[in-house]
PDB file of N, CA and C in Angstrom:
ATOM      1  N   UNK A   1     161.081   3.585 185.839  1.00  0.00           N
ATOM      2  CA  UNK A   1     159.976   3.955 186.693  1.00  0.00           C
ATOM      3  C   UNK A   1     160.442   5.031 187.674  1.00  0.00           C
ATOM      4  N   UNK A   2     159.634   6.090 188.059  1.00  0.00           N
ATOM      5  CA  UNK A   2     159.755   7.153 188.810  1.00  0.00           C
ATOM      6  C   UNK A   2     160.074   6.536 190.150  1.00  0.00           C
ATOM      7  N   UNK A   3     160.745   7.213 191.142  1.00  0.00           N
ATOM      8  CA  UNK A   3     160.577   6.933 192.666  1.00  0.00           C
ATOM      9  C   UNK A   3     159.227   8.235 193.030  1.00  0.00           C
ATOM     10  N   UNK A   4     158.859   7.461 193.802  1.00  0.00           N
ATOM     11  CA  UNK A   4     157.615   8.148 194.287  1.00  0.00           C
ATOM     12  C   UNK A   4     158.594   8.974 195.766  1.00  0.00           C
ATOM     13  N   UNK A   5     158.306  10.089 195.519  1.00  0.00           N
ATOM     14  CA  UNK A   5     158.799  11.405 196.908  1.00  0.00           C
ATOM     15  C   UNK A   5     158.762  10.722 198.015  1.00  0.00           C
ATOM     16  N   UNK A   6     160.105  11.184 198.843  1.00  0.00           N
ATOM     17  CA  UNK A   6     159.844  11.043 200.109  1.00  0.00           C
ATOM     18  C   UNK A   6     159.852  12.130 200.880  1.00  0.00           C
ATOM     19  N   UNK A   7     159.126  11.788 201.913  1.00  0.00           N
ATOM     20  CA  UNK A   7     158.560  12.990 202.357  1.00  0.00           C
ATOM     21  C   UNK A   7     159.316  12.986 204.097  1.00  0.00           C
ATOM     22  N   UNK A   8     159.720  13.719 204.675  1.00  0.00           N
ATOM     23  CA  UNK A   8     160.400  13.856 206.275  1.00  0.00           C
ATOM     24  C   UNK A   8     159.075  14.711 206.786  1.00  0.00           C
ATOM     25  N   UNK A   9     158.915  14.009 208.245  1.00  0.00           N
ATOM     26  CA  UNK A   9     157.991  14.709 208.804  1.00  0.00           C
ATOM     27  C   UNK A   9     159.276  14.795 210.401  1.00  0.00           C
ATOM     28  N   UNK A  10     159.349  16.417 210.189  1.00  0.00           N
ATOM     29  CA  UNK A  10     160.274  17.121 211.272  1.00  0.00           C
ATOM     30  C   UNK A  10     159.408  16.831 212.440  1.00  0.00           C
ATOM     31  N   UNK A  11     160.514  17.264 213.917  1.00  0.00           N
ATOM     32  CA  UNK A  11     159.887  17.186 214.801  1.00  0.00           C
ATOM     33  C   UNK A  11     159.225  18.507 215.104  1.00  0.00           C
ATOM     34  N   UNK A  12     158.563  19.520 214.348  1.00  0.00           N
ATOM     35  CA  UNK A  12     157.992  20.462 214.625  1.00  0.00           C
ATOM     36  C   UNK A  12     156.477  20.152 213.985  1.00  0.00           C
ATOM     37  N   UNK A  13     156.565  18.514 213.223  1.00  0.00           N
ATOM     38  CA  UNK A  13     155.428  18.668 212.624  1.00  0.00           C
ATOM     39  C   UNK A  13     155.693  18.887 211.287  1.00  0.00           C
ATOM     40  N   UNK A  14     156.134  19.891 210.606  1.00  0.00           N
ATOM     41  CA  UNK A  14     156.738  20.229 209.272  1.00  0.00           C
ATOM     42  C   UNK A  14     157.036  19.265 208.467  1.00  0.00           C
ATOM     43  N   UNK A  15     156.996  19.625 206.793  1.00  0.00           N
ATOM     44  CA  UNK A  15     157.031  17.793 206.048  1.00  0.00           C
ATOM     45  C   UNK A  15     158.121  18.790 205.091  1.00  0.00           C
ATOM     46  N   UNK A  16     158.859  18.061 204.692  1.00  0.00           N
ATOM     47  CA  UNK A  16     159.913  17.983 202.964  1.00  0.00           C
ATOM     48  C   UNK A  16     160.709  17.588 202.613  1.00  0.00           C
ATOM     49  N   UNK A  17     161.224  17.490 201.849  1.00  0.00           N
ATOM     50  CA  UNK A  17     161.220  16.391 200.248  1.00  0.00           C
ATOM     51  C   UNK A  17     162.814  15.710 201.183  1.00  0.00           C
ATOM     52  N   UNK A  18     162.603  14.722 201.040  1.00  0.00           N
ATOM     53  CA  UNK A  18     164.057  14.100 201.636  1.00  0.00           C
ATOM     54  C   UNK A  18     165.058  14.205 200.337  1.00  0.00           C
ATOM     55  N   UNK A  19     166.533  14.461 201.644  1.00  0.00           N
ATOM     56  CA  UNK A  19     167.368  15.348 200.935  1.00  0.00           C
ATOM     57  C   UNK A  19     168.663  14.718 201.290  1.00  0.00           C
ATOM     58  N   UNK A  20     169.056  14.112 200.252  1.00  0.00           N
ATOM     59  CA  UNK A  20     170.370  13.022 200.749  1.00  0.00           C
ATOM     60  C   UNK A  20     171.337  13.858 201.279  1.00  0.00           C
ATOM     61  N   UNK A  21     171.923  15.171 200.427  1.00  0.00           N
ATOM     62  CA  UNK A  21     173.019  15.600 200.504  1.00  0.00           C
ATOM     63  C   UNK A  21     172.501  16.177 201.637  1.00  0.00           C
ATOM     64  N   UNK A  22     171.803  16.477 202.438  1.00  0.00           N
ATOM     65  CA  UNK A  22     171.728  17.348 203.392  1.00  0.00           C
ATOM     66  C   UNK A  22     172.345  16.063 204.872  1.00  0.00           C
ATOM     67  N   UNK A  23     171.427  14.631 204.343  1.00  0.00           N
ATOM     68  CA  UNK A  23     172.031  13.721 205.187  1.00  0.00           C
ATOM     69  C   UNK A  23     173.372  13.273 205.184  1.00  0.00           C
ATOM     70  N   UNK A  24     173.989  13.666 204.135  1.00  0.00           N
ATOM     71  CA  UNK A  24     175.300  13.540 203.319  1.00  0.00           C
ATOM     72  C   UNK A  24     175.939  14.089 204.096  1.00  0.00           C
ATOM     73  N   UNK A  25     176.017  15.440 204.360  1.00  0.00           N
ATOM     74  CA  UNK A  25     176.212  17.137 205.119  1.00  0.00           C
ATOM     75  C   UNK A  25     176.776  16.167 206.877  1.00  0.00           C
ATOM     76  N   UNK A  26     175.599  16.116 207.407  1.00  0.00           N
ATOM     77  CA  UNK A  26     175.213  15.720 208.722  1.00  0.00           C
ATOM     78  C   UNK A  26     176.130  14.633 208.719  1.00  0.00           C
ATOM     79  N   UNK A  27     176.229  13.560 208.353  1.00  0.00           N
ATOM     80  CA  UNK A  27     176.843  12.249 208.909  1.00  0.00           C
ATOM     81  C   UNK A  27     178.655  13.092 208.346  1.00  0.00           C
ATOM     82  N   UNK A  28     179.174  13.396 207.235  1.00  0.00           N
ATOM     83  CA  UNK A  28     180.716  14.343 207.155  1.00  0.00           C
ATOM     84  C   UNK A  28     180.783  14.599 208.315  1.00  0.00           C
ATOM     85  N   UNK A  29     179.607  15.637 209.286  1.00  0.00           N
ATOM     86  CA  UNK A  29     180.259  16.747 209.782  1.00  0.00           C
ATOM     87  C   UNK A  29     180.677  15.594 211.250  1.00  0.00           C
ATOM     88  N   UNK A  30     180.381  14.933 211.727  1.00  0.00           N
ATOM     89  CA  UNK A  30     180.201  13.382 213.116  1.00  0.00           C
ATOM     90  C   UNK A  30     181.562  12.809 212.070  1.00  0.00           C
ATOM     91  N   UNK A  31     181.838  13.065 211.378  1.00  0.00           N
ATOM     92  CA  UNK A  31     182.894  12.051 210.539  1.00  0.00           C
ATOM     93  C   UNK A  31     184.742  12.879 210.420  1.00  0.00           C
ATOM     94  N   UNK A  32     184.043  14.257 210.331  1.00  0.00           N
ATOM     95  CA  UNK A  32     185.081  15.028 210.628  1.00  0.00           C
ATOM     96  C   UNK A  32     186.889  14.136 211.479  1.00  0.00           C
ATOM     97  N   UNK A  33     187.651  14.121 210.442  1.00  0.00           N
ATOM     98  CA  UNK A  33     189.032  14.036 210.877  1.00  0.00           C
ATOM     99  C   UNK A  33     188.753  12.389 211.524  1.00  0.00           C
ATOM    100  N   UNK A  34     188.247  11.310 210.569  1.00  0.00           N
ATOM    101  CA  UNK A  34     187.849   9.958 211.528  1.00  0.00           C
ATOM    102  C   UNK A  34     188.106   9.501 209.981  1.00  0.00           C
ATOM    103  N   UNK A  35     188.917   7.626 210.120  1.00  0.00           N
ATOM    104  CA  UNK A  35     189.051   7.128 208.969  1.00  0.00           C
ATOM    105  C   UNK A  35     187.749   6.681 208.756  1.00  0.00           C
ATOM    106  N   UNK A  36     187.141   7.565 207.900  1.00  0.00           N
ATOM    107  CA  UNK A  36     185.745   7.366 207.372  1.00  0.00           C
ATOM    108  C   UNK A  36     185.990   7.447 205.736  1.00  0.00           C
ATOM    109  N   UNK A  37     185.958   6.545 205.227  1.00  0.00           N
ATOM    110  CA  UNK A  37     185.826   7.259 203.773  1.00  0.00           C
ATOM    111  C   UNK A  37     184.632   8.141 203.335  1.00  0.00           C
ATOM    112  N   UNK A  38     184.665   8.426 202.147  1.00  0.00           N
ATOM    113  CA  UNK A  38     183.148   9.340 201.418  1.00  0.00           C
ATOM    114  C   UNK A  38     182.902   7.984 200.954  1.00  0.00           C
ATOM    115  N   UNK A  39     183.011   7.176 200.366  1.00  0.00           N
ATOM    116  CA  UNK A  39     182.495   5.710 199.770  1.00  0.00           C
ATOM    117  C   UNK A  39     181.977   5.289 200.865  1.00  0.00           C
ATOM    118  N   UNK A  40     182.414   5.435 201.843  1.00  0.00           N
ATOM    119  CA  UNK A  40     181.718   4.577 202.921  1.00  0.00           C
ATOM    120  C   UNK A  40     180.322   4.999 203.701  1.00  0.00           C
ATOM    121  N   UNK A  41     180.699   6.519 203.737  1.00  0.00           N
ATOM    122  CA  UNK A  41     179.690   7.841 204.281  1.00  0.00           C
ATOM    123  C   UNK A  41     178.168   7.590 202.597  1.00  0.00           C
ATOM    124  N   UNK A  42     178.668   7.083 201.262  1.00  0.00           N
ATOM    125  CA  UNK A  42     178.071   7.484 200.234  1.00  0.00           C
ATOM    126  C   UNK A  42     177.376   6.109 200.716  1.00  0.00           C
ATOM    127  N   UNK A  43     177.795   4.810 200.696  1.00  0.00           N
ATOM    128  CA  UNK A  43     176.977   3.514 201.081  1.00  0.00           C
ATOM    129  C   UNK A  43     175.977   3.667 202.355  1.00  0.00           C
ATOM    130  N   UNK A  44     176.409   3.874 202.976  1.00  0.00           N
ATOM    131  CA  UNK A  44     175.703   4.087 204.438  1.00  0.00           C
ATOM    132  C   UNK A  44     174.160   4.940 204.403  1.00  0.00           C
ATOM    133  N   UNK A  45     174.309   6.181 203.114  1.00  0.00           N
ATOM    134  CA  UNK A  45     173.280   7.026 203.035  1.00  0.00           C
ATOM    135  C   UNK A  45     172.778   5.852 201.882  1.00  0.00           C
ATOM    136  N   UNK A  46     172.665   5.483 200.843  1.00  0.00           N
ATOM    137  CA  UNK A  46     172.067   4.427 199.914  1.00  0.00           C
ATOM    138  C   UNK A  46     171.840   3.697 201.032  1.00  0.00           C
ATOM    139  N   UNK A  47     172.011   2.792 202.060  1.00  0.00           N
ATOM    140  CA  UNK A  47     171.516   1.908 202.817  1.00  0.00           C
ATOM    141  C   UNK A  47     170.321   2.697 202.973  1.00  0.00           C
ATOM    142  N   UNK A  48     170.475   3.800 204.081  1.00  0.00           N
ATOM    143  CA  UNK A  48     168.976   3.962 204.823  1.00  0.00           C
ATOM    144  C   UNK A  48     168.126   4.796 203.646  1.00  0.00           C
ATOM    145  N   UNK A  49     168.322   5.572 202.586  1.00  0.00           N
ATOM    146  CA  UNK A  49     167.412   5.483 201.664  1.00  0.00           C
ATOM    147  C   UNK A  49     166.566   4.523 200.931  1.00  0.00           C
ATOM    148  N   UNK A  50     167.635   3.529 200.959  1.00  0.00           N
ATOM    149  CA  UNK A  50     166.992   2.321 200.248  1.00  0.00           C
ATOM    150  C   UNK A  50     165.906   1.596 201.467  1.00  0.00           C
ATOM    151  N   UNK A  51     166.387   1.486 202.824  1.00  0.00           N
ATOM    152  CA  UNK A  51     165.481   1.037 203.562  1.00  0.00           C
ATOM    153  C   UNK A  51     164.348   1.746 203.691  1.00  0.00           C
ATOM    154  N   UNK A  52     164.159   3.237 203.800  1.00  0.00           N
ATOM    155  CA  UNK A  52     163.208   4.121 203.784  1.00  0.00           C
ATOM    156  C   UNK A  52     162.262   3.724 202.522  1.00  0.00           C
ATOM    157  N   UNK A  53     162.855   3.824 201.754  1.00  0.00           N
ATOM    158  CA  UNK A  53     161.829   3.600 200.609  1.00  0.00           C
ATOM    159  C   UNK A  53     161.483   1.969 200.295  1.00  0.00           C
ATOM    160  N   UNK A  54     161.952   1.167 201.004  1.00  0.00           N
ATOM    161  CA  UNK A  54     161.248  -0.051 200.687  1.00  0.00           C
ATOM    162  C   UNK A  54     160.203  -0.407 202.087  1.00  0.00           C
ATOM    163  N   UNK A  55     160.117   0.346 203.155  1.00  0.00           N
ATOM    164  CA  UNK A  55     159.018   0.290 203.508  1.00  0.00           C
ATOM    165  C   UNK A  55     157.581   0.756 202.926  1.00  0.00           C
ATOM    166  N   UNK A  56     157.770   1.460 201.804  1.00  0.00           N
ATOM    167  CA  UNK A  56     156.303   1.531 200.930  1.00  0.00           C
ATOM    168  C   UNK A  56     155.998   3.006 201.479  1.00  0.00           C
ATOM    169  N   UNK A  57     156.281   3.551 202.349  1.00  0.00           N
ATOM    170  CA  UNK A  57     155.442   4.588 202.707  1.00  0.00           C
ATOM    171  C   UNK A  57     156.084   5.610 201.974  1.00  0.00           C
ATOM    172  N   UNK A  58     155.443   6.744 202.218  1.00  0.00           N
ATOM    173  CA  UNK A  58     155.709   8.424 201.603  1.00  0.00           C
ATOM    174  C   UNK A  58     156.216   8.522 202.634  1.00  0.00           C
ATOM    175  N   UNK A  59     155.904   8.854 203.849  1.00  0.00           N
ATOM    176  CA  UNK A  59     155.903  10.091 204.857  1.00  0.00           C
ATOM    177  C   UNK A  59     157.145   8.991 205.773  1.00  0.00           C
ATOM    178  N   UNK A  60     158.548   9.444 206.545  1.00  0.00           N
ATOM    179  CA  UNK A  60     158.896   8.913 207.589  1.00  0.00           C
ATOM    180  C   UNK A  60     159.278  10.325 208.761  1.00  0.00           C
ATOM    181  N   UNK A  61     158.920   9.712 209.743  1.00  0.00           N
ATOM    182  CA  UNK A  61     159.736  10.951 210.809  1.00  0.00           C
ATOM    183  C   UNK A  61     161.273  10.977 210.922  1.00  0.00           C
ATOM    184  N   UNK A  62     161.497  12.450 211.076  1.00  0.00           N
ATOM    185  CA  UNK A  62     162.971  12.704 211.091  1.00  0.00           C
ATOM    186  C   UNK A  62     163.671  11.366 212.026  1.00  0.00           C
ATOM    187  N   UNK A  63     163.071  11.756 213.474  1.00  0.00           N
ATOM    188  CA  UNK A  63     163.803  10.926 214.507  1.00  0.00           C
ATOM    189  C   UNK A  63     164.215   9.144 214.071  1.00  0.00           C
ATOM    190  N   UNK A  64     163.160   8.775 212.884  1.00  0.00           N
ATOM    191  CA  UNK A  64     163.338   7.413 212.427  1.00  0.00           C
ATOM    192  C   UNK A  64     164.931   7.555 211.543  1.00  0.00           C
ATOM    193  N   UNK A  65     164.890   8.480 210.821  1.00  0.00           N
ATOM    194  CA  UNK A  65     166.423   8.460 210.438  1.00  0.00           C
ATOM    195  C   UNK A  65     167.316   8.799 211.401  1.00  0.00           C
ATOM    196  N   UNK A  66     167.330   9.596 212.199  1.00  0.00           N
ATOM    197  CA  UNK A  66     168.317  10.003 213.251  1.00  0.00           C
ATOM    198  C   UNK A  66     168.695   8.578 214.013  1.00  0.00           C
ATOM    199  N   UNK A  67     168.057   7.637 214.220  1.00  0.00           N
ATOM    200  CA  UNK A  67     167.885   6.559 214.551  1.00  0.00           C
ATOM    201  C   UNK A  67     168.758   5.250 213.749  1.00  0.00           C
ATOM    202  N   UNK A  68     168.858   5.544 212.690  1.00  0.00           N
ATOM    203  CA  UNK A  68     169.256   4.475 211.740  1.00  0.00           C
ATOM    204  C   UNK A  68     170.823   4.931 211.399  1.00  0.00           C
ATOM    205  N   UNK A  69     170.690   6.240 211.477  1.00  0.00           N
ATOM    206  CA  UNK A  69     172.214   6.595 211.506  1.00  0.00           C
ATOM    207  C   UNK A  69     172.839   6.219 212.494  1.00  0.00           C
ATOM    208  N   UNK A  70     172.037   6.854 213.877  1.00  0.00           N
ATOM    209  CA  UNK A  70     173.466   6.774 215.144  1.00  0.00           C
ATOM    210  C   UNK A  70     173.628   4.758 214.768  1.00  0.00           C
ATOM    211  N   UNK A  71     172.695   4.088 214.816  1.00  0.00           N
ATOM    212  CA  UNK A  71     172.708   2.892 214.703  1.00  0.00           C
ATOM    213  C   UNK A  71     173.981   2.056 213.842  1.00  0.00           C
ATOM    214  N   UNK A  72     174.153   2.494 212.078  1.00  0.00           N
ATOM    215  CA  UNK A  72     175.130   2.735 211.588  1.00  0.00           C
ATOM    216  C   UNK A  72     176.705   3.283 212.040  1.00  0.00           C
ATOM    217  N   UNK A  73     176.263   4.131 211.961  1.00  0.00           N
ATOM    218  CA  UNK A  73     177.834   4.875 212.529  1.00  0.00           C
ATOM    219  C   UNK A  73     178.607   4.263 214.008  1.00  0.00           C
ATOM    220  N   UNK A  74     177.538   3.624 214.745  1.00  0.00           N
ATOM    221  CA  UNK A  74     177.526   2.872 216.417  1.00  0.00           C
ATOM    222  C   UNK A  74     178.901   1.398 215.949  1.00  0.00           C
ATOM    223  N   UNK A  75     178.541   1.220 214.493  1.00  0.00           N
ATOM    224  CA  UNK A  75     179.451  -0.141 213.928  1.00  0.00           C
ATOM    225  C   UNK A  75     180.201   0.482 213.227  1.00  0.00           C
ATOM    226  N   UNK A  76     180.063   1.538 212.756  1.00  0.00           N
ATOM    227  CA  UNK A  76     181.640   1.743 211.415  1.00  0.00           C
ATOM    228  C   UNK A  76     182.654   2.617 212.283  1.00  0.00           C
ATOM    229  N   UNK A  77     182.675   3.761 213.374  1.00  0.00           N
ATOM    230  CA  UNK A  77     182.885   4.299 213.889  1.00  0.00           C
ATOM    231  C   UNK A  77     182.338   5.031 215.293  1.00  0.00           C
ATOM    232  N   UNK A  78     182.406   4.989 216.357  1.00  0.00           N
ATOM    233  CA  UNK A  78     181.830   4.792 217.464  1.00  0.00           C
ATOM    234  C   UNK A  78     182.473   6.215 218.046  1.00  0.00           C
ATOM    235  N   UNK A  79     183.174   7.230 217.361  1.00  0.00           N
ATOM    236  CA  UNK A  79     184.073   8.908 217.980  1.00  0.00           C
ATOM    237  C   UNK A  79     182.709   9.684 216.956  1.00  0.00           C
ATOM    238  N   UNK A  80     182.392   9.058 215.752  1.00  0.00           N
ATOM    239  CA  UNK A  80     181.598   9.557 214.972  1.00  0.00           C
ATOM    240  C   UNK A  80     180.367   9.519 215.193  1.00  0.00           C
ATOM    241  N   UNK A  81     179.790   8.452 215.982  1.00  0.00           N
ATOM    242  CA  UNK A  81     178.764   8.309 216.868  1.00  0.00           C
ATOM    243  C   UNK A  81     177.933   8.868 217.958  1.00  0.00           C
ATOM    244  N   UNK A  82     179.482   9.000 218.339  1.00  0.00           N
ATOM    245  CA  UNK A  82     179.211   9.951 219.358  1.00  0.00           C
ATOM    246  C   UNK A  82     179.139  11.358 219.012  1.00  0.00           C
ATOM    247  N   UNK A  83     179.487  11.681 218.476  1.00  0.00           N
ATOM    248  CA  UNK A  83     179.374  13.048 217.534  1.00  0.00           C
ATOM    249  C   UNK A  83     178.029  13.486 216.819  1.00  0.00           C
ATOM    250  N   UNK A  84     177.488  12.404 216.352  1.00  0.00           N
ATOM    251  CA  UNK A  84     176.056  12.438 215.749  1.00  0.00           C
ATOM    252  C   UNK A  84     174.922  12.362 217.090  1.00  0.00           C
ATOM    253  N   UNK A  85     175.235  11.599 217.899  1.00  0.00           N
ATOM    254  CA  UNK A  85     174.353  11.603 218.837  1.00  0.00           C
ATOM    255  C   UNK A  85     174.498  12.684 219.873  1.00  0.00           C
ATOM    256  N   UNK A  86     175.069  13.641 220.060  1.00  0.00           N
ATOM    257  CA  UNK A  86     174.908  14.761 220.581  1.00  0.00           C
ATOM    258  C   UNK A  86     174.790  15.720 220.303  1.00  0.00           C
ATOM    259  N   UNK A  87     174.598  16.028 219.228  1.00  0.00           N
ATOM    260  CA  UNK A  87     173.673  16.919 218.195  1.00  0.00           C
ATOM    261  C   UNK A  87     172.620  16.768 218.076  1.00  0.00           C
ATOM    262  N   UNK A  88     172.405  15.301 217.844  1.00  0.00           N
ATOM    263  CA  UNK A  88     170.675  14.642 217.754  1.00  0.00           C
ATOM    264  C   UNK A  88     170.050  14.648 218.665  1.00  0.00           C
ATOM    265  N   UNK A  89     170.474  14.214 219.779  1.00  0.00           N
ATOM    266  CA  UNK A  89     169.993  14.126 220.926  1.00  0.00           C
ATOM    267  C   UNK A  89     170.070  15.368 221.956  1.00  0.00           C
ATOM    268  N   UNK A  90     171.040  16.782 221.279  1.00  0.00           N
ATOM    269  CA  UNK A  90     170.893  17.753 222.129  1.00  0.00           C
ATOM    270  C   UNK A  90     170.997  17.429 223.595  1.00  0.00           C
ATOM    271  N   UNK A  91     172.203  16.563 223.845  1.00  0.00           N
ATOM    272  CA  UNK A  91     172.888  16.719 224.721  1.00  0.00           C
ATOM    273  C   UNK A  91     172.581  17.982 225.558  1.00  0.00           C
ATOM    274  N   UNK A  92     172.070  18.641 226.892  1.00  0.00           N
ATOM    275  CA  UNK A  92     172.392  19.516 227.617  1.00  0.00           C
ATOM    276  C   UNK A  92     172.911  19.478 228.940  1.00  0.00           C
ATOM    277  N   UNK A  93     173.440  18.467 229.243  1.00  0.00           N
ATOM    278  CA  UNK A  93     174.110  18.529 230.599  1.00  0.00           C
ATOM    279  C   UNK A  93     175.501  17.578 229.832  1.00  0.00           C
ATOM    280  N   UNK A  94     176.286  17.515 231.029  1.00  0.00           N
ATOM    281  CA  UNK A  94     178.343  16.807 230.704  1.00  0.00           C
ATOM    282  C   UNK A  94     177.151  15.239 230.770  1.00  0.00           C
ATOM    283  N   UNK A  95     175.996  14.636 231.911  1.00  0.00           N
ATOM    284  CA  UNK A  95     176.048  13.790 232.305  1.00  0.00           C
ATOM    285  C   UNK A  95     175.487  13.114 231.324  1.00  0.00           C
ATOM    286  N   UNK A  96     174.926  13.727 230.366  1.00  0.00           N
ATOM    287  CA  UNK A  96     174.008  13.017 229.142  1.00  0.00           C
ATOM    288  C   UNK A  96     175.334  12.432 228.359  1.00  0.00           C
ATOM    289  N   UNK A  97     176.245  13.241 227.954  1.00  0.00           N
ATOM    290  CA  UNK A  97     176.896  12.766 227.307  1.00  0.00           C
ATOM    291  C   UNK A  97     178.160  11.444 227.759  1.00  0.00           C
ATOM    292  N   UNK A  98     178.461  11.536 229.007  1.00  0.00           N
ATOM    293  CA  UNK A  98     178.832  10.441 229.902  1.00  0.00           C
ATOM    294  C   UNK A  98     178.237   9.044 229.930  1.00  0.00           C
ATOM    295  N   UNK A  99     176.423  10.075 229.875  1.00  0.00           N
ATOM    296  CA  UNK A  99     176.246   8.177 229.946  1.00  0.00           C
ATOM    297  C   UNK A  99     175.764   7.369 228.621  1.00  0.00           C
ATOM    298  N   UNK A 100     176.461   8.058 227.619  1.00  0.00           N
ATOM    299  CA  UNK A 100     176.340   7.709 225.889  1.00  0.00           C
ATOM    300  C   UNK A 100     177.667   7.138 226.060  1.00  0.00           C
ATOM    301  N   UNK A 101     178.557   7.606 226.881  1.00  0.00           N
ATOM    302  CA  UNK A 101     180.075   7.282 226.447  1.00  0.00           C
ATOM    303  C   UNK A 101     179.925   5.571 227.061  1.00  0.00           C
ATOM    304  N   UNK A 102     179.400   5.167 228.166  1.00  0.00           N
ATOM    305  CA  UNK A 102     179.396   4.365 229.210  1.00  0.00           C
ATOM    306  C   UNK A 102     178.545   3.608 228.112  1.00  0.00           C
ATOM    307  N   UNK A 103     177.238   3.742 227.599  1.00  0.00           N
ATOM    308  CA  UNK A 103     177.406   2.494 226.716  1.00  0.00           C
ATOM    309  C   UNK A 103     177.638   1.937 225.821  1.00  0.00           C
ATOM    310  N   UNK A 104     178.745   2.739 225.291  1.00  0.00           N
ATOM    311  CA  UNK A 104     179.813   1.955 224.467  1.00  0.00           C
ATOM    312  C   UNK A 104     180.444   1.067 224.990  1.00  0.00           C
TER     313      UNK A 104
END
């Protein structure tokens, strides 16, 4: 049986085709020089695909994955975490990122 498309709705509004390796891309680059395996980085993306698509819907918003990652990565690695969440979150002041560090 086919998987029915999933669809990302960006925060500009914008929709397309969800794209593992691109999430693949993103969680490496927060993983950079951290005992992370690729088996582990490869499970982690099958997790939240698989959760995405067993909620039934087509359409999810970006920020719902951005969400499920830092969440992930918050338990396998917490330098990598932090790495993802200040990209995501566009960090623009030292104090944003201080008070990400503080609740760890």
């Amino acid at each position: 049986m086919d998987e029915i498309p999933l669809r990302i709705i960006k925060q500009d509004g914008n929709r397309e085709e969800f794209n593992r390796k691109k999430l693949i891309r993103g969680i490496q680059a927060a993983c950079t020089k951290r005992p992370v395996s690729a088996a582990a980085i490869e499970e982690m993306v099958s997790q939240i695909e698989y959760d995405l698509r067993d909620r039934g819907s087509e359409e999810v918003e970006s920020r719902q994955i951005g969400e499920m990652v830092m969440k992930k990565l918050k338990k396998l690695d917490e330098v990598a975490y932090v790495r993802f969440a200040s990209v995501y979150r566009n960090f623009q002041a030292k104090e944003e990122f201080l008070s990400e560090l503080k609740q760890l």
